[in-house]
Protein backbone atom coordinates (compact mmCIF):
# COMPACT_ATOMS: atom_id res chain seq x y z
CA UNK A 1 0.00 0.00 0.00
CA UNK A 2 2.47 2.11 0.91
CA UNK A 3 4.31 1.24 -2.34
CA UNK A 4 1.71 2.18 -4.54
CA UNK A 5 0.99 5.78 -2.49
CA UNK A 6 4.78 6.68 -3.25
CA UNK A 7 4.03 5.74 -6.76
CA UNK A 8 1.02 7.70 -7.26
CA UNK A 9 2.92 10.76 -5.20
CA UNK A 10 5.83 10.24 -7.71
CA UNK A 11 4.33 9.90 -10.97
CA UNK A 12 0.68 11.12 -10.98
CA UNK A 13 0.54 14.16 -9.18
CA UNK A 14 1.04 16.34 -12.48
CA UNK A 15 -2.44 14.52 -13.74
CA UNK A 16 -4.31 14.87 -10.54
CA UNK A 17 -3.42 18.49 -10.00
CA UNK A 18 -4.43 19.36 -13.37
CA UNK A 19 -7.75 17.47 -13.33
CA UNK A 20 -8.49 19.10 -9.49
CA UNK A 21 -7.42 22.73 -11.20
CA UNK A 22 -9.92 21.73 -14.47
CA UNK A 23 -12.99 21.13 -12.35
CA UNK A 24 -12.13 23.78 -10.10
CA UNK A 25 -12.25 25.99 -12.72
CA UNK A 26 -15.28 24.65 -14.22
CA UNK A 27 -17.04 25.02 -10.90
CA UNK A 28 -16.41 28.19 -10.35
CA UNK A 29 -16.50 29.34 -13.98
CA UNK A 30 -12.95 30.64 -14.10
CA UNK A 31 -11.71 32.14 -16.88
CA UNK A 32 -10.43 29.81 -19.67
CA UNK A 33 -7.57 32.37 -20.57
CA UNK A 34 -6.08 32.44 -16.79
CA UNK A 35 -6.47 28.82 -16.74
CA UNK A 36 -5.35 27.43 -19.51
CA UNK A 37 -1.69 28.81 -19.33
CA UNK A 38 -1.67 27.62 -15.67
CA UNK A 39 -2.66 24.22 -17.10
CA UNK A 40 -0.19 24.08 -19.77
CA UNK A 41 2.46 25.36 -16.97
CA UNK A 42 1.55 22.34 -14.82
CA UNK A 43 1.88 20.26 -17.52
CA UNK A 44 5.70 21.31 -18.40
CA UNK A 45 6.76 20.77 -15.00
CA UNK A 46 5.18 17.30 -14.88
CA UNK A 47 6.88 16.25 -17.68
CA UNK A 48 10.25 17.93 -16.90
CA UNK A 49 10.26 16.04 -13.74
CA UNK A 50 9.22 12.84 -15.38
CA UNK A 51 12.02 12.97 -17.27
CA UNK A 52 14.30 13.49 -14.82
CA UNK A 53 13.35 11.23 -12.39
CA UNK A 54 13.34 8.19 -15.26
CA UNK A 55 16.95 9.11 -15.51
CA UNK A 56 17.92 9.07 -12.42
CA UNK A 57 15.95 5.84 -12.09
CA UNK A 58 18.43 4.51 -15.25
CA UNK A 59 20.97 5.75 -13.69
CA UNK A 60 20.48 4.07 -10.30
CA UNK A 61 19.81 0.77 -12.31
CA UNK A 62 23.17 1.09 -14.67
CA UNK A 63 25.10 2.23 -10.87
CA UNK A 64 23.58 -1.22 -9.02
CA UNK A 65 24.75 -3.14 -12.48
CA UNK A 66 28.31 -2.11 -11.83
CA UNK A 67 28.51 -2.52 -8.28
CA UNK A 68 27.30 -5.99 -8.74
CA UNK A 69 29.57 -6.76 -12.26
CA UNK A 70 33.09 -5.41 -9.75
CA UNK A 71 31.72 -7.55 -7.39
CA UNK A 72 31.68 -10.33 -9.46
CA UNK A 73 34.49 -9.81 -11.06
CA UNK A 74 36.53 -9.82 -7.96
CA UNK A 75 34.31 -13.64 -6.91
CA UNK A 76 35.26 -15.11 -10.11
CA UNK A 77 38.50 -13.47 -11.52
CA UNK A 78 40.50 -12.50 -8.89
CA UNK A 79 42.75 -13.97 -5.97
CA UNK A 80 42.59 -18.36 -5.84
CA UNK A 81 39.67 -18.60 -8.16
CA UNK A 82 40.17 -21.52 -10.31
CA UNK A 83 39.14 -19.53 -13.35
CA UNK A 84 41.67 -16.40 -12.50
CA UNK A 85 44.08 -15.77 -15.04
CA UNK A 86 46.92 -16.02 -12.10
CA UNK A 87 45.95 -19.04 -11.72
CA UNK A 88 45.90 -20.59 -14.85
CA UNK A 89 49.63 -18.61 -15.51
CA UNK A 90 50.96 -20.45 -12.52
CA UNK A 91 50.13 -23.95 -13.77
CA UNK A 92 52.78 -23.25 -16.27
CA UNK A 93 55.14 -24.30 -13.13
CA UNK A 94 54.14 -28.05 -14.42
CA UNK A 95 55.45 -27.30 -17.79
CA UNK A 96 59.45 -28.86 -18.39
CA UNK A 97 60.22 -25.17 -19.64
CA UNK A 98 62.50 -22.55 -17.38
CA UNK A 99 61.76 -19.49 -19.51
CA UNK A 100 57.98 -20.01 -18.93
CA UNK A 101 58.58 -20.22 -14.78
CA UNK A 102 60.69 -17.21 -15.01
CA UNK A 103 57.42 -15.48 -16.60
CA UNK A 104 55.20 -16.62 -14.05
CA UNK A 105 56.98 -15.93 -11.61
CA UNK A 106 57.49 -12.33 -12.89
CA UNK A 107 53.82 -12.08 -13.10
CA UNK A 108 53.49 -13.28 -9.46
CA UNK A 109 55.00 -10.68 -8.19
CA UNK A 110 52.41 -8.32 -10.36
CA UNK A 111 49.76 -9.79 -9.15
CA UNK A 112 50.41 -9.45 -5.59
CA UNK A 113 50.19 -5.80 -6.60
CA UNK A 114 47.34 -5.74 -8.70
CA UNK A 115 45.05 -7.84 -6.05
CA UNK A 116 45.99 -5.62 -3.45
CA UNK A 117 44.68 -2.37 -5.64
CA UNK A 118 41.60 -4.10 -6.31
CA UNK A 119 41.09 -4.97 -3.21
CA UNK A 120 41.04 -1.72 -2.19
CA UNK A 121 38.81 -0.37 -4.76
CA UNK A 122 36.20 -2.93 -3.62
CA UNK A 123 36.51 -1.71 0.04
CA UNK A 124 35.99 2.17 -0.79
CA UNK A 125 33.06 0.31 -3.58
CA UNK A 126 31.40 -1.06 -0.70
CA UNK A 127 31.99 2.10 1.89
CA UNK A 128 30.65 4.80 -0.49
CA UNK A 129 27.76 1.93 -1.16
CA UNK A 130 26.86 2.13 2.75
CA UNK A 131 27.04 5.81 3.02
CA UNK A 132 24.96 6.64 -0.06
CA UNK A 133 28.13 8.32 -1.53
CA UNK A 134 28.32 5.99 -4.47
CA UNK A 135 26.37 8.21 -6.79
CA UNK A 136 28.41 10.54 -6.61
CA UNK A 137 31.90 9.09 -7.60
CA UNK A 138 30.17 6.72 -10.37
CA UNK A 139 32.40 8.37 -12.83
CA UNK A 140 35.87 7.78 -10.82
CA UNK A 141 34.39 4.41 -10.16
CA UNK A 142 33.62 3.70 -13.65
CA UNK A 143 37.41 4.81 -14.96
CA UNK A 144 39.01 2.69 -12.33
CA UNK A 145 37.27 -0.58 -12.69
CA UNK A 146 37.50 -0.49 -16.45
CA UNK A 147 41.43 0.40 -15.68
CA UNK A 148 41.69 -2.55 -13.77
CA UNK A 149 40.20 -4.70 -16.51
CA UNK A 150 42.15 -3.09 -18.95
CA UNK A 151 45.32 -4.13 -16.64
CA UNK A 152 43.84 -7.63 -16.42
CA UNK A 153 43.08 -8.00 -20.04
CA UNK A 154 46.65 -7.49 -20.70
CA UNK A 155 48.11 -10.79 -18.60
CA UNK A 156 45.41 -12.48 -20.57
CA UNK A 157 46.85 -11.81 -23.91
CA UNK A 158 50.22 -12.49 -22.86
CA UNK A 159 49.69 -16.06 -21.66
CA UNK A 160 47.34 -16.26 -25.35
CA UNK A 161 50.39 -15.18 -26.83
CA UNK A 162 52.34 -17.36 -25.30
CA UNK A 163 50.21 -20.79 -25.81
CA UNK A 164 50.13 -20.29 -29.38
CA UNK A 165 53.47 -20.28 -29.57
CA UNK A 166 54.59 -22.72 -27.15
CA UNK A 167 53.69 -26.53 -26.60
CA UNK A 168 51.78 -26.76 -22.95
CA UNK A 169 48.94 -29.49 -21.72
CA UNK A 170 45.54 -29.70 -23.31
CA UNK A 171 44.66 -29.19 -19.67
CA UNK A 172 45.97 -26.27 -19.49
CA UNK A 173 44.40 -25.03 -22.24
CA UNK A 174 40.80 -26.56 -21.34
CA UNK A 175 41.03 -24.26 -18.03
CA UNK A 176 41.65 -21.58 -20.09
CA UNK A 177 38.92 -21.97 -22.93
CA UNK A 178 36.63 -22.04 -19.46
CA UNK A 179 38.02 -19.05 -18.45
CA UNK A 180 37.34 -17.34 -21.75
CA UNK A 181 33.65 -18.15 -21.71
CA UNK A 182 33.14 -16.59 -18.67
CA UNK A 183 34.89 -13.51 -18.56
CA UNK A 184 33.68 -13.22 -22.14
CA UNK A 185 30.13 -13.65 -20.73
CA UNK A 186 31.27 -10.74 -18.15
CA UNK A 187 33.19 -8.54 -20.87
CA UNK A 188 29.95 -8.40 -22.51
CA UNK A 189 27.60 -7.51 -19.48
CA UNK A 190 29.99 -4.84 -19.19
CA UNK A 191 30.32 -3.32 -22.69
CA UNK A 192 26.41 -3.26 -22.15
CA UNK A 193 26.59 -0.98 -18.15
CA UNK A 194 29.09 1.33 -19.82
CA UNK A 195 27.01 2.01 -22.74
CA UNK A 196 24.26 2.70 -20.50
CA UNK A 197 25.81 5.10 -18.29
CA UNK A 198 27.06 6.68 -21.47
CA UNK A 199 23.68 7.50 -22.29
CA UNK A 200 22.69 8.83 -18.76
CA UNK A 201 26.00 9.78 -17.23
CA UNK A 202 27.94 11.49 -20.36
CA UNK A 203 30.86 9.06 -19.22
CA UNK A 204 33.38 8.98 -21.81
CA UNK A 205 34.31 5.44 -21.82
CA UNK A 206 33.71 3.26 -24.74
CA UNK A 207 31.68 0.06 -25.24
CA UNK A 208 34.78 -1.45 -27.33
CA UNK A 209 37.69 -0.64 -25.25
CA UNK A 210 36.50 -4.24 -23.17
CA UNK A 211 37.90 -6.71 -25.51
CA UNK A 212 36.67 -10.28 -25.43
CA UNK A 213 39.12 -13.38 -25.55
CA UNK A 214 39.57 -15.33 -28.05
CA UNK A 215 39.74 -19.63 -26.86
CA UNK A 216 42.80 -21.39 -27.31
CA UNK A 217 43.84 -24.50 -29.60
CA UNK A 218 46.59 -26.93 -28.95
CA UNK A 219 49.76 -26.22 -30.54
CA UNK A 220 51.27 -29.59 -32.24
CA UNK A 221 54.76 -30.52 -31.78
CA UNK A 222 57.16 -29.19 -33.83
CA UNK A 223 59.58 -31.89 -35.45
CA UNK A 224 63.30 -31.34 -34.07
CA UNK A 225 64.11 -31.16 -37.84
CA UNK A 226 61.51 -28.80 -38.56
CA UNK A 227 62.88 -26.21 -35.40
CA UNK A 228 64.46 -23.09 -36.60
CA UNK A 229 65.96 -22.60 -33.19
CA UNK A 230 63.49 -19.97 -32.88
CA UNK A 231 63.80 -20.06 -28.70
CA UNK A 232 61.09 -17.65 -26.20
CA UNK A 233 62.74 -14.91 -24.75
CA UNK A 234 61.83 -12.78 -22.14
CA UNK A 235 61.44 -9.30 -22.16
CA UNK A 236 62.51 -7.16 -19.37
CA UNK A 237 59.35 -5.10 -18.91
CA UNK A 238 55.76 -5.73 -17.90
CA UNK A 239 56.87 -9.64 -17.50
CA UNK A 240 56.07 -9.56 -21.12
CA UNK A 241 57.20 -12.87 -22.96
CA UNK A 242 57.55 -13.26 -27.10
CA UNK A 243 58.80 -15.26 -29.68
């Protein structure tokens, strides 16, 4: 009951004001010339704040979808998940190739980093969440998370890079076809919040900039006869590693 009160208050006030003022004015045979502009008045401001308040009703909707997608990324993606990219990268230990550990552990050492900055960000998430304040750094929110994905994104097309390149277990590369399904799944519930709150929020983020992954097939042996003595090497920054 109380529900529906707060709707009618909400959304058909503008009607019922300017059906009360209509019969008024019929009743007591007002003029038509000082009604009618007050009529037409009511009217504008009905629909101005209409349109408003469907906005900020979007944009309450598109703010709860990105709270929840952070969240979820940070359940699924991050820290001893089975289908974080850290740890598929670190089953790469069970591979009979040194150059591949010293990448690993190279991007161990990053991800203590980055889990420690998300972590963060999804304790101020949750703080400004409590205190009503979320609202009102949507924007900053907004840049960081997609930062952080960005950052993400970027140990996922190393170890892509590297397992086309280099000979690892179908195992391996099952986990990370899984993986791949998912966060594509996510990537694309995300392109779809930003281009929301592009609409409502005049962010300045673009749908595209979350790239999907592409799955993984085995990589034959090469025949020792066939090897060009093309060997991996390892870069020296970002952990990167390339033929």
């Amino acid at each position: 009951m109380v529900r529906i009160f707060n709707i009618i208050v909400t959304w058909g006030w503008c009607p019922i004001l300017i059906t009360v003022l209509a019969l008024l004015g019929v009743v007591y045979q007002w003029p038509m010339e000082l009604v009618a502009p007050v009529l037409g008045v009511v009217l504008v401001i009905g629909l101005v704040v209409a349109v408003i308040s469907a906005r900020e009703q979007q944009l309450e909707r598109s703010s709860q979808r990105l709270k929840q997608l952070a969240g979820y990324f940070n359940r699924r993606f991050m820290g001893s998940s089975s289908l974080s990219i850290f740890t598929i990268i670190d089953t790469l230990y069970n591979v009979d190739n040194p150059q591949l550990w010293d990448w690993a552990r190279a991007c161990d050492m990053s991800q203590r980093v980055f889990n420690t900055w998300y972590n963060a960000f999804i304790d101020r998430l949750e703080s400004d969440t409590r205190t009503g304040r979320f609202s009102i750094y949507l924007r900053i929110y907004l840049n960081e998370f997609w930062s952080a994905n960005n950052l993400y994104y970027e140990f996922i097309e190393q170890f892509h890079d590297i397992a086309e390149k280099v000979e690892i277990p179908v195992s391996i590369i099952d986990q990370f076809n899984r993986f791949a399904m998912e966060y594509n799944t996510f990537a694309g519930s995300f392109q779809e919040t930003i281009a929301e709150l592009k609409r409502v929020a005049r962010t300045e983020i673009e749908p595209p900039s979350v790239k999907m992954v592409s799955e993984l097939v085995a990589v034959k042996p090469v025949p020792k006869s066939q090897d060009r003595e093309a060997k991996p090497t390892r870069t020296t920054q970002g952990g990167g590693y390339y033929m």
